[in-house]
Protein backbone atom coordinates (compact mmCIF):
# COMPACT_ATOMS: atom_id res chain seq x y z
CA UNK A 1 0.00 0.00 0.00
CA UNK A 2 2.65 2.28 1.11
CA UNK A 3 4.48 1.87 -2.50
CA UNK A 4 0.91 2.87 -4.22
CA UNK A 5 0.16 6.10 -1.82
CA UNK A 6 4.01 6.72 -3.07
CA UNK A 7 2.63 6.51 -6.81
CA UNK A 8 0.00 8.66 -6.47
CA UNK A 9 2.36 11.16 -4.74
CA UNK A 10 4.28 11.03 -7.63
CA UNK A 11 1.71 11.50 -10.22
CA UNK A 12 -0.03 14.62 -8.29
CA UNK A 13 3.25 15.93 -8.35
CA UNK A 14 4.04 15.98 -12.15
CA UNK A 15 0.81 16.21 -12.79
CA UNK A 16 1.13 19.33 -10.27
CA UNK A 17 4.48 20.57 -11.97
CA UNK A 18 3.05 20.31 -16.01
CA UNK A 19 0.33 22.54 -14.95
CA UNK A 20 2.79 25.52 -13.34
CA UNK A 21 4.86 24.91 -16.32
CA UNK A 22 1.49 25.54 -18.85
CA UNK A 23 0.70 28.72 -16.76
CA UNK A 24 4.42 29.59 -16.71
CA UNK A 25 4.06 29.22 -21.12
CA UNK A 26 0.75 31.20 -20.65
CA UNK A 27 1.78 34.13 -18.89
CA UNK A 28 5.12 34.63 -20.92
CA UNK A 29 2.58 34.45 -23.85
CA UNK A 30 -0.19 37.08 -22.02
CA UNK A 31 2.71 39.45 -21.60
CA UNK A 32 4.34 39.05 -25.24
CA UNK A 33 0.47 39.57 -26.69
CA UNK A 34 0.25 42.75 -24.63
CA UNK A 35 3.67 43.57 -25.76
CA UNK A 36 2.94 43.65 -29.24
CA UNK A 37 -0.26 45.24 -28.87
CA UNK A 38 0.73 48.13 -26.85
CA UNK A 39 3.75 48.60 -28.88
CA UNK A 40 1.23 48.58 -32.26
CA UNK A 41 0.43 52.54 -33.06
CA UNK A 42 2.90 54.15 -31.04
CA UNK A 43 5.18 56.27 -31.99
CA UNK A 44 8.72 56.74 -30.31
CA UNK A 45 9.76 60.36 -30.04
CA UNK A 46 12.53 61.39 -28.73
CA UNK A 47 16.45 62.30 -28.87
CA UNK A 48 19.53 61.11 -29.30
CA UNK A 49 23.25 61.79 -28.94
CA UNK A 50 26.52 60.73 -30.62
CA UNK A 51 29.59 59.96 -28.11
CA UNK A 52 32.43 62.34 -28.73
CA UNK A 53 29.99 65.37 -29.63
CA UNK A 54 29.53 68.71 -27.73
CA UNK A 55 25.87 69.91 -28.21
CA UNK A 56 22.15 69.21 -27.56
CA UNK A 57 20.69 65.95 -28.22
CA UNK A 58 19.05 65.82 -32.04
CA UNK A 59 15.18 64.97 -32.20
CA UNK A 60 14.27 60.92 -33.84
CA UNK A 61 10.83 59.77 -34.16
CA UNK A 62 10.14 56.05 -35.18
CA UNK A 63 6.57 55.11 -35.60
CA UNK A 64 5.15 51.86 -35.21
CA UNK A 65 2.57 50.92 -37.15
CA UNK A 66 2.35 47.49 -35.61
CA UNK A 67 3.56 45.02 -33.55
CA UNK A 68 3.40 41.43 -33.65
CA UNK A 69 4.91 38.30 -31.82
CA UNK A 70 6.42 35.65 -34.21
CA UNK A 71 6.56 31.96 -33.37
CA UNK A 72 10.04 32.25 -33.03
CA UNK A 73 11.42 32.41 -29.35
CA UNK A 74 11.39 36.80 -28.31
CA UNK A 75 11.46 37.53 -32.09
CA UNK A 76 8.08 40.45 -32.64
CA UNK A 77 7.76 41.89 -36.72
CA UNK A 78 7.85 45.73 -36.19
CA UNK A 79 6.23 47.48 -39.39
CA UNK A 80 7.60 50.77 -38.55
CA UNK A 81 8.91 54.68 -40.36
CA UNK A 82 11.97 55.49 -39.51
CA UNK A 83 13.35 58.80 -40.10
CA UNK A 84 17.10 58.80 -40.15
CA UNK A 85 18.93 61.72 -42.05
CA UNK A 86 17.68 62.07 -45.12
CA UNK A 87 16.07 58.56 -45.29
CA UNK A 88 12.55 58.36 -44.39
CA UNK A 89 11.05 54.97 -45.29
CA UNK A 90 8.72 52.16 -43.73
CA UNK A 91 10.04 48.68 -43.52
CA UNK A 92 9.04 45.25 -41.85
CA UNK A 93 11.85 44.48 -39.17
CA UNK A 94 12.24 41.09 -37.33
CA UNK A 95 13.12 42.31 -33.86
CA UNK A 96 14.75 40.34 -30.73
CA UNK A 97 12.84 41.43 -27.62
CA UNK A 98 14.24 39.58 -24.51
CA UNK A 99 13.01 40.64 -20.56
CA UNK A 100 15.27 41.58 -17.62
CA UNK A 101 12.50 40.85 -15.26
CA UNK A 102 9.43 42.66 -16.20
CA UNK A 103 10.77 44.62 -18.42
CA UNK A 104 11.30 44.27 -22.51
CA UNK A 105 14.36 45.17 -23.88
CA UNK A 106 14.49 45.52 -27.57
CA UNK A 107 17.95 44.06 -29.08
CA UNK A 108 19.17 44.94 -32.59
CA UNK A 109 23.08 42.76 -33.10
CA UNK A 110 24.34 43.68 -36.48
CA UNK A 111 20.83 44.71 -38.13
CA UNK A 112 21.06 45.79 -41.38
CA UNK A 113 18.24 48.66 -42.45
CA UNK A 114 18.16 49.24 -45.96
CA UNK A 115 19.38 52.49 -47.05
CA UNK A 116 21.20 53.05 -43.33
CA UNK A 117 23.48 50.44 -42.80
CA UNK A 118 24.04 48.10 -39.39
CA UNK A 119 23.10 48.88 -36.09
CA UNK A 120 23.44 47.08 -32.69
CA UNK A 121 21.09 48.49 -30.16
CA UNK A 122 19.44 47.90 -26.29
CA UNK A 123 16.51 50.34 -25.80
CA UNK A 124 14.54 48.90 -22.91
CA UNK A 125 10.72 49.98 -22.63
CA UNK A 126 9.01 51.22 -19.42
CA UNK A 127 5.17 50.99 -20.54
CA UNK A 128 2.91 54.02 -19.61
CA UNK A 129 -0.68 54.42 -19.00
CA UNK A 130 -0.47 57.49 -21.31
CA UNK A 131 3.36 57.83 -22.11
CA UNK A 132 5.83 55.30 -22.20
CA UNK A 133 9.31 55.94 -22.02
CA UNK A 134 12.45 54.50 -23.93
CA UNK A 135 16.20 54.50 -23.00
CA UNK A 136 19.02 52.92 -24.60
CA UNK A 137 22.29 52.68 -26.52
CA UNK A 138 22.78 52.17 -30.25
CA UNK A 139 25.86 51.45 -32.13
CA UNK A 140 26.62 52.12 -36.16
CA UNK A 141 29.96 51.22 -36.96
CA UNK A 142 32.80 53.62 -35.17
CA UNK A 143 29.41 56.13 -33.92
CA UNK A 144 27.67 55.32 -30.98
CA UNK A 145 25.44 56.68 -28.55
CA UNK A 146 21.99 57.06 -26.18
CA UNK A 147 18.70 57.39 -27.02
CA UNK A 148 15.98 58.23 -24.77
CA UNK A 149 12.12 60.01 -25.09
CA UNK A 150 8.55 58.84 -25.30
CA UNK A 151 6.36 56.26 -25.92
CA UNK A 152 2.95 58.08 -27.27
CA UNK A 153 -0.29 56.73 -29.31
CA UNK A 154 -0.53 57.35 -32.64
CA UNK A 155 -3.12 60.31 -33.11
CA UNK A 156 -6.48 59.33 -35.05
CA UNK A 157 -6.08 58.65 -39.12
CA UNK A 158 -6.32 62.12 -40.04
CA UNK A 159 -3.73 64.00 -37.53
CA UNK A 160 -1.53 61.06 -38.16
CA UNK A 161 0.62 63.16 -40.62
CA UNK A 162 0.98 66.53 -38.38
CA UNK A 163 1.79 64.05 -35.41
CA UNK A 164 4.51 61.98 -37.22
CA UNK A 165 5.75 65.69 -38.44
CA UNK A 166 5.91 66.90 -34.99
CA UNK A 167 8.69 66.41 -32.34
CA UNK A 168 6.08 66.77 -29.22
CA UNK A 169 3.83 63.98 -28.82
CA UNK A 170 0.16 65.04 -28.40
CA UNK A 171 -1.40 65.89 -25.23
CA UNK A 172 -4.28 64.13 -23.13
CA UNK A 173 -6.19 66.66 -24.54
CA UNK A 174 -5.19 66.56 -27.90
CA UNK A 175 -4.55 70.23 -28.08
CA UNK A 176 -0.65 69.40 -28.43
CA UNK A 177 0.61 71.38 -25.22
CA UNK A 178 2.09 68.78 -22.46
């Protein structure tokens, strides 16, 4: 008897252990879902400096017009506009997004961008109820440097154009002053 008491022991306890490890896959999936779908519509505005420069940090905005997790392990497609110099273009990107804890980290490693060149990045995200922030560093080739700003909704379809054109993200009111 004692040997099948110590069977069923043993088969609560897997049975016990498969279950934590199915709400353990469920949760990492709940929080890449809400990942992507906070990160869908946003647009990151912000600044930027180079290492090595004297001067104010210069103004980037990259909008993302979605977000969405792949089946591949922390890999999300980004459709997003990036405005770079003189290149302003919107491209799919297949993007590493690992967490330190609770929070996501976006990771570029050698990322080409068409009509840029290769970047390495880490820009981790602290979501907002209104405004998220972003912080990070970003690497391409011999010029480096931090990045830092907002994490805003996109404004409806028709302001979309005078937001994207704007540095300041919108207000709570929508009237543009923060």
């Amino acid at each position: 008897m004692t040997n099948h008491v110590f069977r069923l022991l043993l088969a609560i306890l897997a049975v016990g252990l498969i279950a934590s490890g199915s709400a353990f896959a469920d949760e990492a999936t709940s929080r890449e879902t809400r990942l992507a779908k906070y990160l869908s519509g946003t647009q990151f505005i912000g600044k930027f400096t180079v290492d090595g420069k004297d001067g104010a940090p210069k103004t980037e905005a990259y909008t993302i017009k979605s977000c969405e997790k792949l089946p591949a392990a922390d890999l999300y497609r980004f459709t997003a506009r990036i405005k770079y110099g003189n290149v302003d273009q919107e491209l799919p990107m297949d993007l590493k997004i690992v967490w330190a804890g609770k929070t996501p980290v976006i990771t570029l490693d050698s990322l080409w961008i068409p009509g840029m060149g290769t970047f390495d990045a880490r820009v981790l995200i602290q979501p907002g109820p209104q405004a998220g922030r972003y912080a990070g560093t970003w690497q391409h080739g011999d010029h480096g440097g931090h990045l830092f700003g907002k994490i805003v909704p996109l404004a409806v379809d028709s302001a979309e154009d005078s937001a994207e054109n704007s540095p300041e993200p919108a207000s709570e009111n929508g009237d543009g002053a923060n």
